[in-house]
Structures are given as structure tokens and as C-alpha cells.
Protein backbone atom coordinates (compact mmCIF):
# COMPACT_ATOMS: atom_id res chain seq x y z
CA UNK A 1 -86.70 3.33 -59.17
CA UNK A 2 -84.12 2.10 -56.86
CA UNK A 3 -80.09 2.79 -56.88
CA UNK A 4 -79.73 -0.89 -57.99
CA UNK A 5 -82.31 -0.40 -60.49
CA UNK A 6 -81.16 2.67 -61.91
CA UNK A 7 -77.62 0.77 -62.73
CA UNK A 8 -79.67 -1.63 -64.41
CA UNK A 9 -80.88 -0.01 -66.63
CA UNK A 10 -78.20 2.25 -67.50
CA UNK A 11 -76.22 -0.94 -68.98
CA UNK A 12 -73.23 -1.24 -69.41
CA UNK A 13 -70.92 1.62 -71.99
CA UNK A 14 -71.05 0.91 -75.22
CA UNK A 15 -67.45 1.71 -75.92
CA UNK A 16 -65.62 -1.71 -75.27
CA UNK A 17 -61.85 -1.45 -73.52
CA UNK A 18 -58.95 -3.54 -73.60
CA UNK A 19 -57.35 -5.64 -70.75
CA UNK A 20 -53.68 -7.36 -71.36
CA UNK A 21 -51.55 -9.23 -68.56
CA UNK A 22 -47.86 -9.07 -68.28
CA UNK A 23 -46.34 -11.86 -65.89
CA UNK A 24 -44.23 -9.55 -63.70
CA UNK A 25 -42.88 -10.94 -60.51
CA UNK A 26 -39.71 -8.93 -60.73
CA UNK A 27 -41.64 -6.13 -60.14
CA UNK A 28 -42.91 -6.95 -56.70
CA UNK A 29 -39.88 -7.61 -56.01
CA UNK A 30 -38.55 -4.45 -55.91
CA UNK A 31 -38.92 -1.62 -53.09
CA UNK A 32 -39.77 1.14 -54.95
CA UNK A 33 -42.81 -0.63 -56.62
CA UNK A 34 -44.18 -2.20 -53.60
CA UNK A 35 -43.86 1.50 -51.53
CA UNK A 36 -45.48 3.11 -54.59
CA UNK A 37 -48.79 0.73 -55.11
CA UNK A 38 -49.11 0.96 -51.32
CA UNK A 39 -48.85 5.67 -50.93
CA UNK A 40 -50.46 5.56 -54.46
CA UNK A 41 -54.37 4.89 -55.35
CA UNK A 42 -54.08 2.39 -57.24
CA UNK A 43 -56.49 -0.92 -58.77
CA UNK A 44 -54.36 -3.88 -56.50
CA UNK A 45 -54.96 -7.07 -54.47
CA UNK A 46 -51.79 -6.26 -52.52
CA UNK A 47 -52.07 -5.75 -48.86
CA UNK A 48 -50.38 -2.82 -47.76
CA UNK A 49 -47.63 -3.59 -45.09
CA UNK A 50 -47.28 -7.45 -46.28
CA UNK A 51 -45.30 -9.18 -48.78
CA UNK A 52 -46.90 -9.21 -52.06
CA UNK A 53 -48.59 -12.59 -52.72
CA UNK A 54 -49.22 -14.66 -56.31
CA UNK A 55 -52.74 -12.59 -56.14
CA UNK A 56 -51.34 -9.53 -55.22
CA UNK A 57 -52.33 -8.14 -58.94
CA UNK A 58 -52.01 -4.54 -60.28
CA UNK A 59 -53.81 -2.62 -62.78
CA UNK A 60 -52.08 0.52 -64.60
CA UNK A 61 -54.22 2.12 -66.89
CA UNK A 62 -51.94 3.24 -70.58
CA UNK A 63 -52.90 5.86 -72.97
CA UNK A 64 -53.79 3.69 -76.50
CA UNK A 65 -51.45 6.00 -78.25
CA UNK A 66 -48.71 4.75 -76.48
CA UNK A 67 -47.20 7.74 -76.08
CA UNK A 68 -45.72 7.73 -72.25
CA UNK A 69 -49.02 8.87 -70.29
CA UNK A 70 -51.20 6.96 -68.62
CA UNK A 71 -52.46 6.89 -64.73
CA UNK A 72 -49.80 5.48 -63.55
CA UNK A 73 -46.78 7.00 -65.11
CA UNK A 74 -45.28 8.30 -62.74
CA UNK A 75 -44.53 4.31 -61.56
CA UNK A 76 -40.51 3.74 -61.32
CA UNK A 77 -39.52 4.83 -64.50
CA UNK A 78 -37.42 1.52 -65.67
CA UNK A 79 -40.92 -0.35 -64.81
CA UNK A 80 -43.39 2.14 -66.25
CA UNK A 81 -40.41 1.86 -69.55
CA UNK A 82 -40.85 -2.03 -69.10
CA UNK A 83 -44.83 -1.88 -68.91
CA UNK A 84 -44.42 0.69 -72.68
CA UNK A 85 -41.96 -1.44 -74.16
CA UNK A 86 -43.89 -4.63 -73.56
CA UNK A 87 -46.94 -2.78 -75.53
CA UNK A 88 -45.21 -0.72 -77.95
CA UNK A 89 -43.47 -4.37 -79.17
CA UNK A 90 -47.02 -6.16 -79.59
CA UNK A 91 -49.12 -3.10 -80.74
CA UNK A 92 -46.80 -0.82 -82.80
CA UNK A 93 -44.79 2.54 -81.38
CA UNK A 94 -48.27 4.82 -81.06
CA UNK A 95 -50.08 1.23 -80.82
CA UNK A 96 -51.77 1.48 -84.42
CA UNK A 97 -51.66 -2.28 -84.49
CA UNK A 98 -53.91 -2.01 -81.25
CA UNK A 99 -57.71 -3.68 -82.22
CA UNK A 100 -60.05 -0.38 -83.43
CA UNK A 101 -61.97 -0.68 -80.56
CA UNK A 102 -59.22 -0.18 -78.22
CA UNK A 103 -58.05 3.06 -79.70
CA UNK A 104 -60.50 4.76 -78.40
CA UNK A 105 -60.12 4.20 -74.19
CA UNK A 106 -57.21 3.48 -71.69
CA UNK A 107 -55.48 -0.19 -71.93
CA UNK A 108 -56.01 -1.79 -68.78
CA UNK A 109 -52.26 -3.81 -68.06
CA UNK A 110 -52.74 -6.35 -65.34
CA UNK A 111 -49.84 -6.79 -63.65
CA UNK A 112 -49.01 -10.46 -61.95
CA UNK A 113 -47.07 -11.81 -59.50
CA UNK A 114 -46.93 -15.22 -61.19
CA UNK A 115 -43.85 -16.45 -62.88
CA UNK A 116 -45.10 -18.33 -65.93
CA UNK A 117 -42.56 -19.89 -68.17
């Protein structure tokens, strides 16, 4: 059986995760974020050494509890704060209003440089 193959047929997991955007331009706009998502591994579109673009996404991964941890905590505190906030407010403090299949794996917070009003 081939590599390709082998993928195949391994499928995808059967646990399902969960993916939420926040609209964050302010962000990118800031220093300390953009010298952080380019010296840190990190899921972006950003280029390192350019200005960040409208496609210049980032994904933090966030513990479903809610509880502060997460892959990317150590981000600028005030934004990893923001990022915790934003979830704790729509899911609940230790995110038991999260959906029960989410409670189970990482959130995945997508993080745009698009101002939508």
C-alpha cells in the first residue's frame, strides 16, 4: 500500500473539533503580536518580515475548559485575555455552554485581519 493510500484509509478522526473566528485587526496591528507569530511556530498566512495582509490569518489552539492554557498562551497577555474573554462570554467561564463534541479537543480560534462591522 502506498503513503497516500495508507492516509486513505486511515480516514479521518472520529472525534470532531471546533473552529471559531474572531475579526481582529487590532491585533496585527500591534508589535508584539506580529514579532511573536513570526519567532513562534505558529498555524499563519503571515509572511514573516512584511506587513500583515487581510489573509494574513492566525490559528491559536484554546483548552475547551477555558481555563487559561492553550498553545498559544504565552501570546501578549492583554491579547491571549482578549482571545479568553471573547470565548468565555459565548461559551460560559469553563466553556460548559461549548457544543458536547467540542469538550473533548482544543478550540481552534482563527484569528483575522479583516475589520467587519
Amino acid at each position: 500500500m502506498d503513503r497516500l493510500q495508507k492516509v486513505l484509509s486511515r480516514g479521518i478522526e472520529p472525534e470532531i473539533g471546533f473552529h471559531v473566528v474572531l475579526n481582529a485587526p487590532e491585533f496585527f496591528e500591534r508589535k508584539d503580536f506580529v514579532d511573536y507569530i513570526e519567532r513562534e511556530p505558529v498555524f499563519t498566512w503571515h509572511r514573516p518580515g512584511k506587513l500583515p495582509g487581510d489573509y494574513a490569518d492566525v490559528v491559536v489552539l484554546v483548552e475547551p475548559s477555558l481555563n487559561g492554557e492553550g498553545t498559544e498562551s504565552d501570546l501578549p497577555d492583554d491579547i491571549w485575555n482578549t482571545v479568553l474573554g471573547v470565548l468565555r462570554q459565548s461559551f460560559g467561564d469553563n466553556g460548559e455552554r461549548l457544543p458536547a463534541f467540542a469538550r473533548s479537543r482544543h478550540i481552534a480560534v482563527r484569528l483575522t485581519n479583516i475589520e467587519v462591522d
